[in-house]
N, C-alpha and C. Protein backbone atom coordinates (compact mmCIF):
# COMPACT_ATOMS: atom_id res chain seq x y z
N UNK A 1 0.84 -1.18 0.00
CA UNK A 1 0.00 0.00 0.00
C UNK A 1 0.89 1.25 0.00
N UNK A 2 0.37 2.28 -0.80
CA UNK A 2 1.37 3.23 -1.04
C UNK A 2 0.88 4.58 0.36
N UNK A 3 1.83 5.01 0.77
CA UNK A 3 1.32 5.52 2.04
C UNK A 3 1.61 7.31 1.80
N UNK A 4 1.09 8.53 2.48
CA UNK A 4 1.00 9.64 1.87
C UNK A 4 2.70 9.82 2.84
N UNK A 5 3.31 10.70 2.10
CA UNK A 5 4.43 11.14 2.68
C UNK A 5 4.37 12.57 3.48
N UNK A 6 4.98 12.32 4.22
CA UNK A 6 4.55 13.65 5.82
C UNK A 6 5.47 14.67 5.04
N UNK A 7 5.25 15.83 5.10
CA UNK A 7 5.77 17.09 4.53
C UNK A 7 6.34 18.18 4.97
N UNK A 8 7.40 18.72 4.73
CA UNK A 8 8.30 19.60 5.56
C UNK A 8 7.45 20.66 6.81
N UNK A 9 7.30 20.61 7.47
CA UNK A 9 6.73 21.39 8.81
C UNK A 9 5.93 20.69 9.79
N UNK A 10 6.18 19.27 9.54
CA UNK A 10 4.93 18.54 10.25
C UNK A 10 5.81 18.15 11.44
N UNK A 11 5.79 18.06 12.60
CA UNK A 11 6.37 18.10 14.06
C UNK A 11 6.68 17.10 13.83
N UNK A 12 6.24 15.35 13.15
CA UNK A 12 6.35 14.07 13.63
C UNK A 12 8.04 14.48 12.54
N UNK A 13 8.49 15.15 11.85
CA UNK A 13 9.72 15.09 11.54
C UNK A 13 10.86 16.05 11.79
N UNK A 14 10.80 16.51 13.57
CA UNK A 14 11.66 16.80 14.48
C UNK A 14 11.46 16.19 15.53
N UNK A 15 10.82 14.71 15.75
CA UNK A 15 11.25 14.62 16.50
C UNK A 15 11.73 12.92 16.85
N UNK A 16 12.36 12.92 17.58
CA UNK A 16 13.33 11.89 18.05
C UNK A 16 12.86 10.50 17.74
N UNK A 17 13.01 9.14 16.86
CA UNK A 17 12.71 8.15 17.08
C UNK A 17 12.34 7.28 18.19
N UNK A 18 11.76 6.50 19.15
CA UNK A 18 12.07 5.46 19.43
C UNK A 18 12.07 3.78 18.68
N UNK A 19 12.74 3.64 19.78
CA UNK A 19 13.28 2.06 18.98
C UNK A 19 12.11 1.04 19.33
N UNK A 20 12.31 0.22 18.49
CA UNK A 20 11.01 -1.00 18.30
C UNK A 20 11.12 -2.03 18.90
N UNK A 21 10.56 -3.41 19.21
CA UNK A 21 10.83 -4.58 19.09
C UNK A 21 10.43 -5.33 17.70
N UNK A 22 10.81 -6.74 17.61
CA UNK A 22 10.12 -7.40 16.90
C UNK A 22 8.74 -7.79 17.07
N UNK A 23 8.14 -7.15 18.29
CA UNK A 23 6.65 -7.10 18.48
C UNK A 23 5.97 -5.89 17.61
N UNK A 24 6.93 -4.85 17.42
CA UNK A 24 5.83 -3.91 16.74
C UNK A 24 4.82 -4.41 15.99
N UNK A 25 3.43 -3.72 16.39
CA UNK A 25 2.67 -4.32 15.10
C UNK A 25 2.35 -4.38 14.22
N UNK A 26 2.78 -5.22 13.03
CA UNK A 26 2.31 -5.47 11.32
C UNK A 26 3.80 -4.82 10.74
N UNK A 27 4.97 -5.36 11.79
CA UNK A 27 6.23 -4.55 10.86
C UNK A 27 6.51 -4.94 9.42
N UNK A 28 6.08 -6.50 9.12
CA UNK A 28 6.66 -7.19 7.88
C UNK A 28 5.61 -5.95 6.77
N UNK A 29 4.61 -5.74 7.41
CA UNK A 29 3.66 -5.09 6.14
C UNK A 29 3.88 -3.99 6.50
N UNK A 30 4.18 -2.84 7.05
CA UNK A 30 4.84 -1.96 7.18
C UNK A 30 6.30 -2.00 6.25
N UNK A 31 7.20 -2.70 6.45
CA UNK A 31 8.21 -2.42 5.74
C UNK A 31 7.63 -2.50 4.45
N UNK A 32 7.12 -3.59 3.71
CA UNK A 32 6.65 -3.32 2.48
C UNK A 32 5.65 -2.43 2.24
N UNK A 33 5.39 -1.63 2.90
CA UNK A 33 4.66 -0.40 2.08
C UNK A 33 5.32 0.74 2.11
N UNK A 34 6.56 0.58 3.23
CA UNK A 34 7.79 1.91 2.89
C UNK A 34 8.45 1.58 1.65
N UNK A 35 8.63 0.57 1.55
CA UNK A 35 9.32 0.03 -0.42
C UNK A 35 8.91 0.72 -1.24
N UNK A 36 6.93 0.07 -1.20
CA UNK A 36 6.27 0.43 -1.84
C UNK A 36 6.03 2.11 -2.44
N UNK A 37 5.94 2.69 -0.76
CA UNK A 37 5.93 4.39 -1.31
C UNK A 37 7.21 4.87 -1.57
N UNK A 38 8.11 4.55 -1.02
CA UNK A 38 9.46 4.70 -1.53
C UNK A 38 9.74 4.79 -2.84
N UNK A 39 9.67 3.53 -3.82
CA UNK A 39 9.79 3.41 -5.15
C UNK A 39 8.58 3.90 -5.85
N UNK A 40 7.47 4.34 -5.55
CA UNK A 40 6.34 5.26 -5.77
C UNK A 40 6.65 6.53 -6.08
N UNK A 41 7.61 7.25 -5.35
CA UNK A 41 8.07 8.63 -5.02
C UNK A 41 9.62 8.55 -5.98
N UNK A 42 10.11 7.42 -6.40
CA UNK A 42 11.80 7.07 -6.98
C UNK A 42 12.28 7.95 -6.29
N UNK A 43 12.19 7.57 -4.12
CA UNK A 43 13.13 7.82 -3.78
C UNK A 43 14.38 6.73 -3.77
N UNK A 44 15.50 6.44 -2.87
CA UNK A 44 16.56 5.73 -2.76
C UNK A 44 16.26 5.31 -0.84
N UNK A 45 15.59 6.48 -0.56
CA UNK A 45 15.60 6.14 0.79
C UNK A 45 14.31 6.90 1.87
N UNK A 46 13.95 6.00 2.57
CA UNK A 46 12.73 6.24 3.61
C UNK A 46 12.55 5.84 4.95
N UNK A 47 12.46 7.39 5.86
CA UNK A 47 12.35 6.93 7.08
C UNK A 47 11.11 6.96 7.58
N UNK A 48 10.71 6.42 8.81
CA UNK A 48 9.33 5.78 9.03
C UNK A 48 8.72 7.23 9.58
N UNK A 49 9.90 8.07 9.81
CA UNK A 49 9.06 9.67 10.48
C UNK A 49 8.45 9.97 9.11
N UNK A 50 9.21 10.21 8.02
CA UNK A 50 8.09 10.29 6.60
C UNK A 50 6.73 9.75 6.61
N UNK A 51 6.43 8.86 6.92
CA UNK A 51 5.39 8.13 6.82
C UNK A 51 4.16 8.93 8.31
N UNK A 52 5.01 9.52 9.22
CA UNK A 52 4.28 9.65 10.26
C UNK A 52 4.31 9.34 11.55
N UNK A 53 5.47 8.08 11.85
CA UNK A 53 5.95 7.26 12.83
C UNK A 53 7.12 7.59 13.05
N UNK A 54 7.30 8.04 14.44
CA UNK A 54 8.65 8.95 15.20
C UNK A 54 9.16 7.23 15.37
N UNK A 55 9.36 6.79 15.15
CA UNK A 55 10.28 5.24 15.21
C UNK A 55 11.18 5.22 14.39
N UNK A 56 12.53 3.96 14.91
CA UNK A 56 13.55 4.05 14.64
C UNK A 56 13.97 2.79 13.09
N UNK A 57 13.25 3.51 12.33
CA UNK A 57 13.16 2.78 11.04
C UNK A 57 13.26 3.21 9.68
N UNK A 58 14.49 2.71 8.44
CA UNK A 58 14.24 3.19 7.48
C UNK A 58 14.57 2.06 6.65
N UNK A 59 14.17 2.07 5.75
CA UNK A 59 15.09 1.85 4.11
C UNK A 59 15.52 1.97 3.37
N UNK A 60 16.30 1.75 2.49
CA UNK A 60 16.97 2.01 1.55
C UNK A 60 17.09 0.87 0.65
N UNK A 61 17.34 1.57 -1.08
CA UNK A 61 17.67 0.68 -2.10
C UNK A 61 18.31 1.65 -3.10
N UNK A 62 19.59 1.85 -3.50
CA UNK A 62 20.16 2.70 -4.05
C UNK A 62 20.33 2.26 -5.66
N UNK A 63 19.57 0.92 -5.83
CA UNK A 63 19.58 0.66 -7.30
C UNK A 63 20.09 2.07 -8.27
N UNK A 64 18.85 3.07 -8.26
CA UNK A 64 18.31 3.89 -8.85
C UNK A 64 20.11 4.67 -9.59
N UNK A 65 20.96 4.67 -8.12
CA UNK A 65 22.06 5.64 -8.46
C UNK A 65 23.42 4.74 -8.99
N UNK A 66 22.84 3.31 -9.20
CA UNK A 66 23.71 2.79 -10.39
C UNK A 66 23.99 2.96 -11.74
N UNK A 67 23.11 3.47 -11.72
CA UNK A 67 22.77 4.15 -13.83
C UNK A 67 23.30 5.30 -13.91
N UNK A 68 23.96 5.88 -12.84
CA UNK A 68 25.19 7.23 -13.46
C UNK A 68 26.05 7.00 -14.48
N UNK A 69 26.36 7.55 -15.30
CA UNK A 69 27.44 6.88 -16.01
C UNK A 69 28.77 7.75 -15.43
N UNK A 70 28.84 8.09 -14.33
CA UNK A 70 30.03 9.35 -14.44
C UNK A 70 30.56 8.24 -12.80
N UNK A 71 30.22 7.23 -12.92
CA UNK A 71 30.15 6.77 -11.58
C UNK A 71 31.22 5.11 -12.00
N UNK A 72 32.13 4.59 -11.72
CA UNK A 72 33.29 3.58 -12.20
C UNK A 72 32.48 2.42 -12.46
N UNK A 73 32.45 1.18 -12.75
CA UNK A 73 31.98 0.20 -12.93
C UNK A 73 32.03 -0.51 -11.77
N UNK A 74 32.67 -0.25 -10.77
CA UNK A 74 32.51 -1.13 -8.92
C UNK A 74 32.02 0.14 -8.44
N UNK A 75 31.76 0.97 -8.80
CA UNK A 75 30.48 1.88 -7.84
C UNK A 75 29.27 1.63 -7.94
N UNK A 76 29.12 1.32 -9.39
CA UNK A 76 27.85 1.16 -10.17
C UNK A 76 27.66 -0.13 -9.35
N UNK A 77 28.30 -1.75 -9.76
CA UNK A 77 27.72 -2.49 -8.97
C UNK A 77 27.71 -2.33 -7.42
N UNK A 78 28.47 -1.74 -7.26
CA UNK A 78 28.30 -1.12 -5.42
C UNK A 78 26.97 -1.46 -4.78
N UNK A 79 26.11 0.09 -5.66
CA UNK A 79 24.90 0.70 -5.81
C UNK A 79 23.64 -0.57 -5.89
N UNK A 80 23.83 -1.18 -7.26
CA UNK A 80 22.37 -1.49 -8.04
C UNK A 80 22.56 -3.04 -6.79
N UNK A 81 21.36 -3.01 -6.97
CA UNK A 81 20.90 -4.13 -5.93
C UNK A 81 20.96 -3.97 -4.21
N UNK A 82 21.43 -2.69 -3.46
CA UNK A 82 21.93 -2.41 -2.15
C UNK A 82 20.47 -2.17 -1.72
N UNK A 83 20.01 -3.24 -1.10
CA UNK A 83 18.52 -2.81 -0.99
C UNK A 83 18.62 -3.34 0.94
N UNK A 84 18.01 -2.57 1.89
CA UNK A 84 18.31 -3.21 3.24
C UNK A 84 17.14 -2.37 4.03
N UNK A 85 16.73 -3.13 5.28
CA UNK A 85 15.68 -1.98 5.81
C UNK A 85 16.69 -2.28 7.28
N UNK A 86 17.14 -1.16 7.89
CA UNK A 86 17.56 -0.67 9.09
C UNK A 86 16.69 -0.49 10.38
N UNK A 87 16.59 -1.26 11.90
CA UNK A 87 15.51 -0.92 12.46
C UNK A 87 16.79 0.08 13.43
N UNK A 88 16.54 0.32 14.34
CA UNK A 88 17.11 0.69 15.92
C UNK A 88 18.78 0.95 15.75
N UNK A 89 19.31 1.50 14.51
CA UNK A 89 20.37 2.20 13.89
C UNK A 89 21.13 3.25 15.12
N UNK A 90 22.45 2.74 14.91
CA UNK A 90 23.28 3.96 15.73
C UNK A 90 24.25 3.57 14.98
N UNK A 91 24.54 5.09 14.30
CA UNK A 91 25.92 5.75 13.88
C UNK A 91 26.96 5.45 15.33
N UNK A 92 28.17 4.98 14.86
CA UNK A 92 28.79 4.83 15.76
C UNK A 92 30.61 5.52 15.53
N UNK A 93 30.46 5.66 14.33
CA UNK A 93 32.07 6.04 14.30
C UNK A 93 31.54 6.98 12.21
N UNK A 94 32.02 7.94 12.20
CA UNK A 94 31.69 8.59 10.98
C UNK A 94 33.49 9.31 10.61
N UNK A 95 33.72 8.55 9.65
CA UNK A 95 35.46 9.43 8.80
C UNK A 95 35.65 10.02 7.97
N UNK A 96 36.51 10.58 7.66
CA UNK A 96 37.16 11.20 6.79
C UNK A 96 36.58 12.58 6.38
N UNK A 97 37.31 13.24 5.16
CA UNK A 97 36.97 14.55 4.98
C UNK A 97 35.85 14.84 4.70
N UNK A 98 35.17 15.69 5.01
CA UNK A 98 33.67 16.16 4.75
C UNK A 98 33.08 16.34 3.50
N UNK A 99 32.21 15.88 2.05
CA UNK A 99 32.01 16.45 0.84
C UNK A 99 30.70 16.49 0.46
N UNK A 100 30.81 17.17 -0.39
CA UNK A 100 29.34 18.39 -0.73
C UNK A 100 28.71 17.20 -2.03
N UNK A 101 27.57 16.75 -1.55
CA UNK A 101 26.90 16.40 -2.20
C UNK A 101 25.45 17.05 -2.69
N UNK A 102 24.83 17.06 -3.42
CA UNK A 102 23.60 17.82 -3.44
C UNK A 102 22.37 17.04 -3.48
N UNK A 103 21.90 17.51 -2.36
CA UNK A 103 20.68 16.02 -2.14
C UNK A 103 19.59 16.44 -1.77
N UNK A 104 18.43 15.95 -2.02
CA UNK A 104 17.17 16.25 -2.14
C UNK A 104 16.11 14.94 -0.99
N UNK A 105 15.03 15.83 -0.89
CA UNK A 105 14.38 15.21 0.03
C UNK A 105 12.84 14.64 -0.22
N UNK A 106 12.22 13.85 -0.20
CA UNK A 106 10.85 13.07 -0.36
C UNK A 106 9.70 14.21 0.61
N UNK A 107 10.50 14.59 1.58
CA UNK A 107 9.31 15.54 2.90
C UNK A 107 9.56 17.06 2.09
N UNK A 108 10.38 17.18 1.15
CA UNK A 108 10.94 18.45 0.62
C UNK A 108 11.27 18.80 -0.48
N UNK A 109 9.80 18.44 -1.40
CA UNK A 109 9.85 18.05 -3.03
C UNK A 109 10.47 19.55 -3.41
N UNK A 110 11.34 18.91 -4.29
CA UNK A 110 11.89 20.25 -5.36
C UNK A 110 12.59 21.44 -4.53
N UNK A 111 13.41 21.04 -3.57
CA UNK A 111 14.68 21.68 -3.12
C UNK A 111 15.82 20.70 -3.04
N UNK A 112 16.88 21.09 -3.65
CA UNK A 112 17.74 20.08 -3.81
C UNK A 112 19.14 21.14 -3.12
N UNK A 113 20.36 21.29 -2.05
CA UNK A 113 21.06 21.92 -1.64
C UNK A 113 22.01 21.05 -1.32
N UNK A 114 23.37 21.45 -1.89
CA UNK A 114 24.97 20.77 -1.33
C UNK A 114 24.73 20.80 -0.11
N UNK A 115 25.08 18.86 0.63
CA UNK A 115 24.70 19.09 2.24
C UNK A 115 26.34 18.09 2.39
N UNK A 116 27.46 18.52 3.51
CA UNK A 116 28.77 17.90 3.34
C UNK A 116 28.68 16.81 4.81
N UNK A 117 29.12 16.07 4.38
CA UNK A 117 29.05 14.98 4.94
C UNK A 117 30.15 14.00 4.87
N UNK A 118 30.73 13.23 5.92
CA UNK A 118 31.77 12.15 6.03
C UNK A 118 31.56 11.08 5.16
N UNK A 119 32.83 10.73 4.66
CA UNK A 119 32.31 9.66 3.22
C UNK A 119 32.36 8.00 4.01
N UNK A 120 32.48 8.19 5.15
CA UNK A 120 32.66 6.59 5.69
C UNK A 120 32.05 6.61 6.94
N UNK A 121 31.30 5.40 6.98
CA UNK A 121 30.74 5.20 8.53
C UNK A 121 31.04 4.02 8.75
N UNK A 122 30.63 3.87 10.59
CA UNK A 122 30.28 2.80 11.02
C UNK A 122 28.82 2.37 11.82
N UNK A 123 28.08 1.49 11.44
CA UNK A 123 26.82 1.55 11.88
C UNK A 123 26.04 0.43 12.42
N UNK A 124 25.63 0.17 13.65
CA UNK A 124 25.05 -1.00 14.32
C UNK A 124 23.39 -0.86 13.72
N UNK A 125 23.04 -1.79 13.97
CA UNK A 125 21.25 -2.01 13.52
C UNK A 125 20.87 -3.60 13.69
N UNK A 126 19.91 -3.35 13.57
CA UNK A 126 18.94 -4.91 13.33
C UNK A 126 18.20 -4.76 11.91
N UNK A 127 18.00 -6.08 11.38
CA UNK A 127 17.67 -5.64 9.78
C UNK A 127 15.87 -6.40 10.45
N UNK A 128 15.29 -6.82 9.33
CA UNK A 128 13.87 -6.93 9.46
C UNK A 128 13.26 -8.41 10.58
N UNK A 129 14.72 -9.54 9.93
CA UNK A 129 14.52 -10.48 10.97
C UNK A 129 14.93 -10.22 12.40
N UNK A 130 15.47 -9.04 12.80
CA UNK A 130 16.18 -8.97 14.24
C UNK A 130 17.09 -9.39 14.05
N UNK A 131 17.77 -9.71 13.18
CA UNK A 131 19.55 -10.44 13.39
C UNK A 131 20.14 -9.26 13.34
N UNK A 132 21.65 -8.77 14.01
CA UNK A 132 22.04 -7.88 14.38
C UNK A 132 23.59 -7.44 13.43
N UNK A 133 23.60 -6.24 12.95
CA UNK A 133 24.80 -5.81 12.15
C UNK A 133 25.48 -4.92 12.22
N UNK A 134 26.89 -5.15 12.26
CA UNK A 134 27.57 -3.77 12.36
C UNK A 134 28.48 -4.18 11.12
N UNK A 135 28.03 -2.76 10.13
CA UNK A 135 28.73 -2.47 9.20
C UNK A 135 29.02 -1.04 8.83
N UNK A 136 30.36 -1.25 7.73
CA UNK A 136 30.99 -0.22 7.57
C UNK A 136 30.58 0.18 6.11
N UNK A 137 30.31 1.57 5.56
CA UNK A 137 29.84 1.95 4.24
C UNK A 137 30.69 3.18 3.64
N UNK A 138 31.12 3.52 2.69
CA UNK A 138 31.61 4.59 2.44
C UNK A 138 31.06 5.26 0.88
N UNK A 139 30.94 6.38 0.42
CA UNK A 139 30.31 6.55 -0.92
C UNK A 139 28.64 7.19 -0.77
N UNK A 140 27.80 6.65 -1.90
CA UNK A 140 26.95 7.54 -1.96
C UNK A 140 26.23 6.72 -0.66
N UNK A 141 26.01 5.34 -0.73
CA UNK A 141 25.98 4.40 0.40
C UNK A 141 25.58 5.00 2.15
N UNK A 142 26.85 5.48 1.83
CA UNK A 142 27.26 6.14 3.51
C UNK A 142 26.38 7.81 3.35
N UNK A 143 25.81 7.76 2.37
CA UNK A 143 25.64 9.33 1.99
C UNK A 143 23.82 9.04 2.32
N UNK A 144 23.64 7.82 2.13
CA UNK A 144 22.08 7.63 1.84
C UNK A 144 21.96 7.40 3.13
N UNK A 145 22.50 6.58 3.68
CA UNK A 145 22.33 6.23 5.20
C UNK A 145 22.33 6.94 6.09
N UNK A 146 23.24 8.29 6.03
CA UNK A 146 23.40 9.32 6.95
C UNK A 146 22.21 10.20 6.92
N UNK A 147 21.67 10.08 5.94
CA UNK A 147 20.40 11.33 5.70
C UNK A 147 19.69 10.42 6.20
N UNK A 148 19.15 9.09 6.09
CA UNK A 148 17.99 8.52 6.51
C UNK A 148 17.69 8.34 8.08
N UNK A 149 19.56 8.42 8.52
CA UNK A 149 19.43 8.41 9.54
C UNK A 149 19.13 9.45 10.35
N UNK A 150 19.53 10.45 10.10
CA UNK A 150 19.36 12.26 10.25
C UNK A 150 17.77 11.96 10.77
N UNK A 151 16.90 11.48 9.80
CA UNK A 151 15.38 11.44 9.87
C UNK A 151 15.13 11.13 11.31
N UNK A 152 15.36 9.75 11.57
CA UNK A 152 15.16 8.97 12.84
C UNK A 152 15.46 9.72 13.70
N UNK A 153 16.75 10.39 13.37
CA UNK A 153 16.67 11.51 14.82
C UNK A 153 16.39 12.98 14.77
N UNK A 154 15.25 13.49 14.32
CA UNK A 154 14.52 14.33 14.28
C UNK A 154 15.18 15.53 13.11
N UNK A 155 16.13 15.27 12.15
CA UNK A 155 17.24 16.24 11.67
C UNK A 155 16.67 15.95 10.23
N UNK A 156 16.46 17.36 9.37
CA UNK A 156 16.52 17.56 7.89
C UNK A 156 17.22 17.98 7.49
N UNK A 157 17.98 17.53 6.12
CA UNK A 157 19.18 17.90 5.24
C UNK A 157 19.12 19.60 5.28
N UNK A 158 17.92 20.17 5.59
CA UNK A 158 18.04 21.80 5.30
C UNK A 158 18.34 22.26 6.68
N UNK A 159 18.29 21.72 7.94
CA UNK A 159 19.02 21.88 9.04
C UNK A 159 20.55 21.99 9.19
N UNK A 160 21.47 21.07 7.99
CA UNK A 160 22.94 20.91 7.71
C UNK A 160 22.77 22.45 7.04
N UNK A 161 21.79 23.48 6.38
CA UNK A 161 22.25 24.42 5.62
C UNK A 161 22.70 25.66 6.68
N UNK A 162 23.57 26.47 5.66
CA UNK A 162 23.58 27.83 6.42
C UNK A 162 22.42 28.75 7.23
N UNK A 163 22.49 29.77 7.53
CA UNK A 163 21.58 30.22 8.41
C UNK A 163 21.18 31.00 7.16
N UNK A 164 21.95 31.42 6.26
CA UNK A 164 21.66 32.16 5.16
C UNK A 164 21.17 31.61 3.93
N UNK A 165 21.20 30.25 3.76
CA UNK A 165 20.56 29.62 2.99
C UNK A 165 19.02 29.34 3.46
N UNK A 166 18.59 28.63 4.40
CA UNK A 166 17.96 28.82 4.87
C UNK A 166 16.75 29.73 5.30
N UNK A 167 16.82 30.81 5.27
CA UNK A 167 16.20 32.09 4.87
C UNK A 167 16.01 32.64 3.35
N UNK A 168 16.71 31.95 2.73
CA UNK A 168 16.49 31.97 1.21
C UNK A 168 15.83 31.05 0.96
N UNK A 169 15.73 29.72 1.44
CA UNK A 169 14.62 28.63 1.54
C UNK A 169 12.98 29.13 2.60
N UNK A 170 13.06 29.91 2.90
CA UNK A 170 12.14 29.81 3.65
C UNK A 170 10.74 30.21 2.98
N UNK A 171 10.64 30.99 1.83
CA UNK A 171 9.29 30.69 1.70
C UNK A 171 9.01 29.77 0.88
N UNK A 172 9.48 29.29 0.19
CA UNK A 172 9.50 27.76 -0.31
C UNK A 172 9.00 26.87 0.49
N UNK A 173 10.00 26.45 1.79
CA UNK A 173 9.73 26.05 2.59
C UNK A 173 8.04 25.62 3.18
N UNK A 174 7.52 27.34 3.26
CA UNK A 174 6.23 27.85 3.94
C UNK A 174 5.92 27.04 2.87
N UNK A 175 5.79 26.79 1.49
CA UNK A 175 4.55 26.66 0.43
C UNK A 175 4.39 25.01 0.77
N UNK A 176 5.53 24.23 1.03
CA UNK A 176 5.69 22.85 0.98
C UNK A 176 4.62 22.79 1.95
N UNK A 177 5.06 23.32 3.64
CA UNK A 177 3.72 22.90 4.28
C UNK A 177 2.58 23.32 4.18
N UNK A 178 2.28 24.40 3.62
CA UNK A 178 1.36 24.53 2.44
C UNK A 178 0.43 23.91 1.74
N UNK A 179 1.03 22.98 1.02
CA UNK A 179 0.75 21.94 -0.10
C UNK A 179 0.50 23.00 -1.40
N UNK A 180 1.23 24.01 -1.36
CA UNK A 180 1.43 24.89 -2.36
C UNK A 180 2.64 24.65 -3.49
N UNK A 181 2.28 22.95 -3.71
CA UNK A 181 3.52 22.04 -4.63
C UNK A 181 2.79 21.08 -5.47
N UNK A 182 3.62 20.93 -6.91
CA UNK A 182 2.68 19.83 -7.69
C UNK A 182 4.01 18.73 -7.20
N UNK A 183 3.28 17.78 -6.90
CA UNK A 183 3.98 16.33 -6.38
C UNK A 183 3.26 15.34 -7.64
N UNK A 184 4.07 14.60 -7.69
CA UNK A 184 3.87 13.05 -8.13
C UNK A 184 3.22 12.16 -7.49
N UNK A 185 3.67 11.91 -5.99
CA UNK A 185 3.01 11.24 -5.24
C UNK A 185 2.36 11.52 -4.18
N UNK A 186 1.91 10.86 -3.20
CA UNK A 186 0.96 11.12 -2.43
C UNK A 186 1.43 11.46 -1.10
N UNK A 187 0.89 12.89 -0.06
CA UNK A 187 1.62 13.86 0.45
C UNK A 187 0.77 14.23 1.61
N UNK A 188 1.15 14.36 2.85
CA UNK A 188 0.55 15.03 4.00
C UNK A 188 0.59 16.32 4.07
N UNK A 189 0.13 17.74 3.96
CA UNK A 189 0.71 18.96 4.47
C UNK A 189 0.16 19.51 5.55
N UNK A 190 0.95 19.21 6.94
CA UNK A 190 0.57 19.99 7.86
C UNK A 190 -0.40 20.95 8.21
N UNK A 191 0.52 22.13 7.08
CA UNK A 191 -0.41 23.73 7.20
C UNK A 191 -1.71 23.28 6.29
N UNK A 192 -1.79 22.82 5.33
CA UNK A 192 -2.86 22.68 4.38
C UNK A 192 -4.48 22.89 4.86
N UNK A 193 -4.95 24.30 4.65
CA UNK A 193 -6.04 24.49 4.87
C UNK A 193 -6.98 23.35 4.89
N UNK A 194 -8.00 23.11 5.67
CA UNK A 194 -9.12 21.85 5.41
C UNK A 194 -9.99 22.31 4.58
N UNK A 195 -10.38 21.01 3.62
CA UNK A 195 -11.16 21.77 2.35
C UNK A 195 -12.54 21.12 2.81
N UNK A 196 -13.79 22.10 2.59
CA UNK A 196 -14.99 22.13 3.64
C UNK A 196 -15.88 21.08 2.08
């Protein structure tokens, strides 16, 4: 089921995850309908605050950013097929020099801003069965994960911006919660007047 995506100003995406068990209820069908709206929206990645749920859950499938061509032939397979859902995620160790990628958001259709970020992590989680992982990612990889993770803990890529960017985003911003945006897919807006 394709689910409406929560939209820049809505409180459930500042604030803090908690973590789940394998009791949550209806997680297996839950994760497949974050897929579902996920690849609905051709994002790469979705956290469960998108959806509405301050919980500590996302996914990812970076297929999409294998078809660069400006990208080596072991990046490309890197990419296509990296498909994983993350529950109860902690960043635990983040390296190297900081770089400007320009990345865009599903809660924040049609703003796209250089956000710099460490090209290597390290990251504990539980995947969908509860079996437990700590792995290391570096690349766009580590780039997708860090933003998804950002989500879970109450943080948007336009939070990494200047104070001066930011104010240049801001009535944009206002229109998103708004719903003063043509979207593709299907969208929550906070501010959005109720239509009588």
């Amino acid at each position: 089921m394709i689910l409406p995506i929560v939209a820049y100003g809505d409180p459930v995406l500042k604030k803090m995850g908690t973590p789940i068990t394998k009791e949550y209820p209806n997680l297996d069908k839950l994760i497949e309908n974050m897929f579902e709206t996920m690849y609905n929206a051709f994002g790469v990645g979705l956290a469960a605050p998108q959806i509405g749920l301050p919980i500590r859950l996302f996914v990812i499938d970076t297929t999409p950013f294998s078809e660069d061509d400006d990208l080596t032939t072991e990046e490309q397979s890197t990419l296509k097929g990296f498909k994983r859902v993350f529950i109860n995620a902690k960043i635990t160790k983040e390296e190297g020099n900081e770089w400007a990628f320009n990345e865009g958001c599903l809660s924040i259709p049609d703003v796209r801003e250089d956000v710099f970020r460490h090209p290597k992590l390290t990251i504990e989680y539980v995947d969908e069965n509860f079996n437990t992982h700590v792995e290391e990612y570096e690349g766009l990889i580590a780039r997708v994960i860090q933003h998804e993770y950002d989500h879970i803990d109450g943080i948007l890529f336009t939070d990494k911006l200047s104070a001066l960017k930011r104010r240049l985003l801001k009535g944009r911003l206002s229109n998103i919660s708004k719903g003063k945006i043509s979207v593709d897919y299907r969208m929550r807006f906070p501010d959005q007047k109720k239509k009588r």
